[in-house]
Protein backbone atom coordinates (compact mmCIF):
# COMPACT_ATOMS: atom_id res chain seq x y z
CA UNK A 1 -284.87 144.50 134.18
CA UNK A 2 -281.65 145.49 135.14
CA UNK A 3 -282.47 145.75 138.74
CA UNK A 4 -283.45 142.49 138.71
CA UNK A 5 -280.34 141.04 137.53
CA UNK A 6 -278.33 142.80 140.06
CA UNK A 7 -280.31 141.59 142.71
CA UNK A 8 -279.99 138.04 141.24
CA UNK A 9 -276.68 138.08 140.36
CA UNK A 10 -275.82 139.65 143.97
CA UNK A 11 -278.31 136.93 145.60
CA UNK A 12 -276.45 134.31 143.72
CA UNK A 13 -272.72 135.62 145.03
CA UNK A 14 -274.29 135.89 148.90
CA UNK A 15 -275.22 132.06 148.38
CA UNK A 16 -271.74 131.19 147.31
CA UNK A 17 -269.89 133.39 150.40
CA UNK A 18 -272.17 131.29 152.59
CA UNK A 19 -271.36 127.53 151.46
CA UNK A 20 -267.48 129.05 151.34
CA UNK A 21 -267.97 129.89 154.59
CA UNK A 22 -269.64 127.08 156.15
CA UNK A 23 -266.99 124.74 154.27
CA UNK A 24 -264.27 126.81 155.84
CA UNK A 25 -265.53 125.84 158.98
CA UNK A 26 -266.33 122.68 158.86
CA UNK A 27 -270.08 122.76 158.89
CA UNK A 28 -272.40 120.43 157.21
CA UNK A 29 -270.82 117.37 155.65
CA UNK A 30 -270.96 113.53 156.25
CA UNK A 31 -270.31 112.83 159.87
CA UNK A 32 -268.91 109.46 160.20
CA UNK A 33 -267.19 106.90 162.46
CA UNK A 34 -264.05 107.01 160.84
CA UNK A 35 -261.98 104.41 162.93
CA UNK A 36 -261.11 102.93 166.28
CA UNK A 37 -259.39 106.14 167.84
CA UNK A 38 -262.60 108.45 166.75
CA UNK A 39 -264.58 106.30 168.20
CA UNK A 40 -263.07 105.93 171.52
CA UNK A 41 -263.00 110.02 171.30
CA UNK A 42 -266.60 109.50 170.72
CA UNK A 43 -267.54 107.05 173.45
CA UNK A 44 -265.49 109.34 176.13
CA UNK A 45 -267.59 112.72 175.25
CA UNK A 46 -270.81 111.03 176.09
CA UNK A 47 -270.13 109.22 179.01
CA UNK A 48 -266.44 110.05 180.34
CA UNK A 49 -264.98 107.49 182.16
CA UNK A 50 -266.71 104.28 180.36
CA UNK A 51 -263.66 102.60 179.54
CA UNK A 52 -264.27 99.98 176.05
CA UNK A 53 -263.13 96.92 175.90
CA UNK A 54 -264.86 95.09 173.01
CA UNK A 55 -266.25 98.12 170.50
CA UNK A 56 -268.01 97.40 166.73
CA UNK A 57 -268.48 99.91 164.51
CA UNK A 58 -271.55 99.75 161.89
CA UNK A 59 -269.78 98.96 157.88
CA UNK A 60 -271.50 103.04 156.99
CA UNK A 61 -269.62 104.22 159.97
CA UNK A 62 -273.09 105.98 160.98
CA UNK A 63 -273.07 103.79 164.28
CA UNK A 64 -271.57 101.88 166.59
CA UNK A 65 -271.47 99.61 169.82
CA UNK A 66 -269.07 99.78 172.85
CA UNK A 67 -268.77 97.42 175.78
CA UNK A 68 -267.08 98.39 179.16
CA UNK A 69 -265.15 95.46 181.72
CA UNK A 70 -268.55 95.82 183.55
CA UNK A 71 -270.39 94.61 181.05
CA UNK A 72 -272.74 97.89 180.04
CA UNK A 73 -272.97 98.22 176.21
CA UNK A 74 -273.14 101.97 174.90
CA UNK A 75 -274.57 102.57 171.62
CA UNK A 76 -274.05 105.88 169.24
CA UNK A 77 -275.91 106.86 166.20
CA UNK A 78 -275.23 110.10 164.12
CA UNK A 79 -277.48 112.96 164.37
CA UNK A 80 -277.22 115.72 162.40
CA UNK A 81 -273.75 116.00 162.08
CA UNK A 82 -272.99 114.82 165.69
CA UNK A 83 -273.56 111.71 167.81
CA UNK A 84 -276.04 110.80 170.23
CA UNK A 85 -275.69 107.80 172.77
CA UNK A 86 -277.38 105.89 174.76
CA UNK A 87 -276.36 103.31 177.61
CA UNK A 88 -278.34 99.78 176.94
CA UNK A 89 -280.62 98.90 179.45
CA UNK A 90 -283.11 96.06 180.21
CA UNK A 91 -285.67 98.26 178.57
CA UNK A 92 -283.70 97.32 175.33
CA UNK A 93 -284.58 95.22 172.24
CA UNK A 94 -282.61 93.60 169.89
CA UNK A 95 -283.01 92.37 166.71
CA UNK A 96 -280.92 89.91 164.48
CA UNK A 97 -281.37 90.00 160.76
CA UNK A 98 -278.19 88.13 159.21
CA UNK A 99 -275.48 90.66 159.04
CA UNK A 100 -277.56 93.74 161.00
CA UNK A 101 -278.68 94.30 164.36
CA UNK A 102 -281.78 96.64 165.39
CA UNK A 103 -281.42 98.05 168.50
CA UNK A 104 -284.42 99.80 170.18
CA UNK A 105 -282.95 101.68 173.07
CA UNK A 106 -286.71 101.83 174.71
CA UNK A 107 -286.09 105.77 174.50
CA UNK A 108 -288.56 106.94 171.77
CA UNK A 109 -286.30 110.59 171.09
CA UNK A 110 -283.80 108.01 170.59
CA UNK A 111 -284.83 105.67 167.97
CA UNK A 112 -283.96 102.53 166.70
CA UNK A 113 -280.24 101.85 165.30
CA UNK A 114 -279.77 99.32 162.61
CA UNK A 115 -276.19 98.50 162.44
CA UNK A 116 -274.35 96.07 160.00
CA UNK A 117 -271.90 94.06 161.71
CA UNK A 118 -270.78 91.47 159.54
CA UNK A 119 -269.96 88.27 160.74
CA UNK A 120 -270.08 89.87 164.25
CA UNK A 121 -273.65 90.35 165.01
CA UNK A 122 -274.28 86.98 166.39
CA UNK A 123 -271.79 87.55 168.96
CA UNK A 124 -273.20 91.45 169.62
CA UNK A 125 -276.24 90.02 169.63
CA UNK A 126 -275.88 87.22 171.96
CA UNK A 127 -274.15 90.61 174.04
CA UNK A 128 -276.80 92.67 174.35
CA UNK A 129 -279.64 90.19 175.49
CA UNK A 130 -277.27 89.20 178.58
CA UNK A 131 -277.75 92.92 179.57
């Protein structure tokens, strides 16, 4: 019986090292769009050089929309604790409900991306179908 509660009692104190460490460095968590600047950083580490001029970021902060002087529209969604991105194409669907748009990228791995806009997805809206 004692055995046992060593083990347990050293099982439990390995679990706690663990989550210390993995706090320490930064691991895990609630990856969000914080503001303007992050999401710039954002947009440049998937596609350097795409240069934003209009950008919306979803009210969660788990997504966002950036448009370049060229008129391509780049959309990022978390995953896992990172972002993915995609470049909108003509294979792309959106989808107006009030306040949100649903964007379907076209590429399955990708998914759809509901964002909440605010009084802004009429005009992101009206953005994406030109493209």
């Amino acid at each position: 019986m004692t055995g046992k509660l060593v083990q347990f009692g050293g099982s439990l104190l390995a679990i706690f090292a663990l989550a210390w460490i993995a706090l320490k460095l930064g691991l895990g968590g609630d990856a969000r769009i914080r503001d303007e600047a992050h999401l710039l950083d954002l947009v440049d580490e998937a596609l350097h050089g795409f240069d934003p001029v209009d950008i919306a970021i979803g009210r969660d902060g788990l997504s966002a929309l950036a448009r370049d002087g060229e008129g391509r529209v780049i959309v990022l969604r978390r995953h896992g604790s990172h972002f993915a991105s995609r470049v909108i194409d003509r294979a792309a669907r959106v989808e107006r409900t009030g306040d949100t748009l649903t964007v379907d990228t076209g590429d399955r791995r990708f998914g759809e991306v509901a964002l909440d806009l605010g009084t802004d997805a009429g005009v992101w809206a009206e953005r994406l179908n030109a493209v």
